[in-house]
N, C-alpha and C. Protein backbone atom coordinates (compact mmCIF):
# COMPACT_ATOMS: atom_id res chain seq x y z
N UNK A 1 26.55 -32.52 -13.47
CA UNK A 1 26.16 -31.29 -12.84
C UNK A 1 25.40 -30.42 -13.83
N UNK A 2 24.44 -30.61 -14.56
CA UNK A 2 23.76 -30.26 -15.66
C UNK A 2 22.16 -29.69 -14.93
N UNK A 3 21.80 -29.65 -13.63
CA UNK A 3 20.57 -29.51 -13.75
C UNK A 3 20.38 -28.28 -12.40
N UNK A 4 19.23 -27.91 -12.23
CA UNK A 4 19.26 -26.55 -11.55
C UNK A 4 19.66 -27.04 -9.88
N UNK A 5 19.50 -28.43 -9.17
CA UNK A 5 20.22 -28.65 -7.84
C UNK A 5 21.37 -28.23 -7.53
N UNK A 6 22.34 -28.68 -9.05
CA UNK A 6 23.91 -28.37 -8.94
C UNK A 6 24.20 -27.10 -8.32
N UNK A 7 23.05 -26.32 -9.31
CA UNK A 7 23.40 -24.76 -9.52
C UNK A 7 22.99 -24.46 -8.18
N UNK A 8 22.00 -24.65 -7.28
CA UNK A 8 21.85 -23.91 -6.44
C UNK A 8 22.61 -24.84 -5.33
N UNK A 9 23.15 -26.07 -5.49
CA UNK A 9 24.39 -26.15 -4.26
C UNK A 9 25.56 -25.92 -4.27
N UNK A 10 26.23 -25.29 -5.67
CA UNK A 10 27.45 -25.10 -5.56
C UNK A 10 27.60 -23.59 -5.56
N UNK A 11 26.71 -22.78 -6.07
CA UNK A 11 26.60 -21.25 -6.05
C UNK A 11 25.55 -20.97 -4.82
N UNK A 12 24.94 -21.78 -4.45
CA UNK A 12 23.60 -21.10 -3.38
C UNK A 12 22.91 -20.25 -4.24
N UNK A 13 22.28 -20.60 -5.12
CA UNK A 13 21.03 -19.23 -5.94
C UNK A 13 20.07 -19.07 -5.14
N UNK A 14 19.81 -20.21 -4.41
CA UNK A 14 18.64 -19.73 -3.54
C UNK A 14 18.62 -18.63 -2.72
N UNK A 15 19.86 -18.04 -2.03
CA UNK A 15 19.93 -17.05 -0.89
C UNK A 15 20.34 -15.64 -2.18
N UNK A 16 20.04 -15.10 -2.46
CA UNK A 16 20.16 -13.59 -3.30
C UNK A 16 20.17 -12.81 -2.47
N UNK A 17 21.13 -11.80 -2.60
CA UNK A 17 21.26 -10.44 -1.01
C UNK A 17 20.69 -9.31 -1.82
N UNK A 18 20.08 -9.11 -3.31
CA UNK A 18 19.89 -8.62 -3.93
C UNK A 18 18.37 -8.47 -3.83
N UNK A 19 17.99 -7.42 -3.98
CA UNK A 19 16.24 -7.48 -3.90
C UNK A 19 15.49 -6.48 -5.38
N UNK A 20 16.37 -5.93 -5.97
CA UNK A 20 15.60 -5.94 -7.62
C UNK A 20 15.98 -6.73 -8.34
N UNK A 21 15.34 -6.96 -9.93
CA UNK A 21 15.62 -7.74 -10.69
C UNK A 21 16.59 -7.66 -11.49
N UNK A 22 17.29 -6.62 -11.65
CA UNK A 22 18.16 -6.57 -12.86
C UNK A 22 19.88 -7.03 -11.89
N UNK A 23 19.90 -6.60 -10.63
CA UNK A 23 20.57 -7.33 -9.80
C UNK A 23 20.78 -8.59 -9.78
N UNK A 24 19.67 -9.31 -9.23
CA UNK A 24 19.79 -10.46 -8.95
C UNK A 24 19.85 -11.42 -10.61
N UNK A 25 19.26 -10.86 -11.34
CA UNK A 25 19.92 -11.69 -12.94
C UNK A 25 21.24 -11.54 -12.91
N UNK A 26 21.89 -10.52 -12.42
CA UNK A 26 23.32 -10.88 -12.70
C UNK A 26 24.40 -11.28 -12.34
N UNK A 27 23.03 -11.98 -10.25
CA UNK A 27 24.26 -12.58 -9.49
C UNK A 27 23.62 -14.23 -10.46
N UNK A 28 22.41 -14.22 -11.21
CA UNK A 28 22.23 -15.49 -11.31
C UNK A 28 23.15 -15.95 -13.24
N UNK A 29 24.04 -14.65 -13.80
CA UNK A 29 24.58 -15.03 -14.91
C UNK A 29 25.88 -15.31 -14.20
N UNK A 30 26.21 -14.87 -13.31
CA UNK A 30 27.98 -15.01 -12.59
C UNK A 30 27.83 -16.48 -12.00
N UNK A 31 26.55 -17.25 -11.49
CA UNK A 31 26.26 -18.22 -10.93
C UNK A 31 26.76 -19.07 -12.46
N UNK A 32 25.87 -18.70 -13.62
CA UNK A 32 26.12 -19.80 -14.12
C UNK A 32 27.57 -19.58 -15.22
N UNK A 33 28.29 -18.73 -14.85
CA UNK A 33 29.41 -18.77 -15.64
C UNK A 33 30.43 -19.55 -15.03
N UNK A 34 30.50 -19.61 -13.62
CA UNK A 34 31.17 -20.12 -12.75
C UNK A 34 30.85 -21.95 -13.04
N UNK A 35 29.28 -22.23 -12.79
CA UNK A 35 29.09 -23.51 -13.19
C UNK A 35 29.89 -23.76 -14.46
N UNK A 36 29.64 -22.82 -15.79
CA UNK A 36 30.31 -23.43 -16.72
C UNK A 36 32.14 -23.61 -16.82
N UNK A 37 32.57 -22.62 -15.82
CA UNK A 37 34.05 -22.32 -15.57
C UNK A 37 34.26 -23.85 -14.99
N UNK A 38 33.64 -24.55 -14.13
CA UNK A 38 33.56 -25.77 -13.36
C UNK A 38 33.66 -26.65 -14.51
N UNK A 39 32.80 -27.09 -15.59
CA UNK A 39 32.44 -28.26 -16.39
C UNK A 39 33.93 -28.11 -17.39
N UNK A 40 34.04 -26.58 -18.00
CA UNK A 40 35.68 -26.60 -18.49
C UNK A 40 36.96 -27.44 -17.95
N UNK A 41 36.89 -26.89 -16.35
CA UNK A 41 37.96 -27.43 -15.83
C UNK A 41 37.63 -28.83 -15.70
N UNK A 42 36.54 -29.39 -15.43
CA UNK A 42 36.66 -30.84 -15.45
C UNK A 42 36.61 -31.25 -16.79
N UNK A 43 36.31 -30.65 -17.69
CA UNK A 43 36.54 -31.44 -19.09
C UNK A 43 38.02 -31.59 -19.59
N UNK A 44 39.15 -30.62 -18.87
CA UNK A 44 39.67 -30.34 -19.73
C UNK A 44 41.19 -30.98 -18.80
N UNK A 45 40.69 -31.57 -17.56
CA UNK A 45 41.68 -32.11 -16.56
C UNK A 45 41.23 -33.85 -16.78
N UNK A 46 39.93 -34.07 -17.43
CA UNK A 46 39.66 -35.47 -17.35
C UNK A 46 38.67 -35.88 -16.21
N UNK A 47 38.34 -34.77 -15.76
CA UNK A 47 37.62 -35.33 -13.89
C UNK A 47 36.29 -35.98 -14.65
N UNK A 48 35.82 -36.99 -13.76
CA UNK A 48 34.98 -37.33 -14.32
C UNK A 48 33.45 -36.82 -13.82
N UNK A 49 32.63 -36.15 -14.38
CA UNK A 49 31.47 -35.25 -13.61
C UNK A 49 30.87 -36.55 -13.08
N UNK A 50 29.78 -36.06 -12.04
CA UNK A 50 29.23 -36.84 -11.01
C UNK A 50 27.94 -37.82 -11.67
N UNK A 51 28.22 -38.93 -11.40
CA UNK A 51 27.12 -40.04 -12.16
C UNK A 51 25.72 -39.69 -11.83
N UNK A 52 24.93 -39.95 -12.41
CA UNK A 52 23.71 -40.06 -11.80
C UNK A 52 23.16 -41.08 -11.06
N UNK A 53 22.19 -41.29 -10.49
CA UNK A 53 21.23 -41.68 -8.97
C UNK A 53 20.65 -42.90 -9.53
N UNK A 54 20.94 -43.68 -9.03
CA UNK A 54 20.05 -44.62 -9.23
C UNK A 54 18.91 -44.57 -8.21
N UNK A 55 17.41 -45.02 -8.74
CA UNK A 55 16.48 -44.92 -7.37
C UNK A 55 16.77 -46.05 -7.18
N UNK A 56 15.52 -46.68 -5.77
CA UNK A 56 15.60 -47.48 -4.68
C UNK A 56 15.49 -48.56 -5.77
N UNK A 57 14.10 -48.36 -6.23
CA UNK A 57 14.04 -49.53 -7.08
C UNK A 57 14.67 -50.75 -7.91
N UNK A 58 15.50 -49.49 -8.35
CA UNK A 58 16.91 -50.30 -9.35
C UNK A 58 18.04 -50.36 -8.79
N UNK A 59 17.66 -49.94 -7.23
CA UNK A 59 19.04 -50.54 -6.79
C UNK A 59 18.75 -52.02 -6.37
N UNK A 60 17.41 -52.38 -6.04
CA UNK A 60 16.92 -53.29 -5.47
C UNK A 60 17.07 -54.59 -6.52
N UNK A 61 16.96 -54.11 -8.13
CA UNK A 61 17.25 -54.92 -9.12
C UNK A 61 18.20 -55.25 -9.41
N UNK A 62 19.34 -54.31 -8.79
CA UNK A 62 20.31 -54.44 -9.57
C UNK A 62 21.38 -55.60 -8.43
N UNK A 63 20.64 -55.56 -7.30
CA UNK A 63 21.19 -56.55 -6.06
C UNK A 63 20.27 -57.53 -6.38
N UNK A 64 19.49 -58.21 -6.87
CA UNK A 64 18.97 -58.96 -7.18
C UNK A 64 19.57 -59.56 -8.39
């Protein structure tokens, strides 16, 4: 969960109810404190964070 998708599907950054800037930076530092509150608790329970994607391609190799 390291990359900006995470962030905007587990916090929604995309929807901001906020319409200046110094606002919305600080629903987007609570966004990512929370992400990091997330990677703690899974580091620190053992969870294992989410693998990455294989594309089509290498899935196609890898069934081959």
């Amino acid at each position: 969960m390291a990359t900006w998708w995470a962030a905007v599907r587990v916090t929604g950054l995309r929807r901001t109810r906020y319409r200046d800037l110094p606002a919305t930076r600080l629903g987007h530092v609570f966004a990512a404190t929370a992400i990091n509150l997330i990677r703690i608790d899974r580091w620190l329970t053992g969870t294992p964070l989410g693998g990455t994607r294989t594309s089509r391609l290498e899935a196609l190799m890898l069934a081959a």
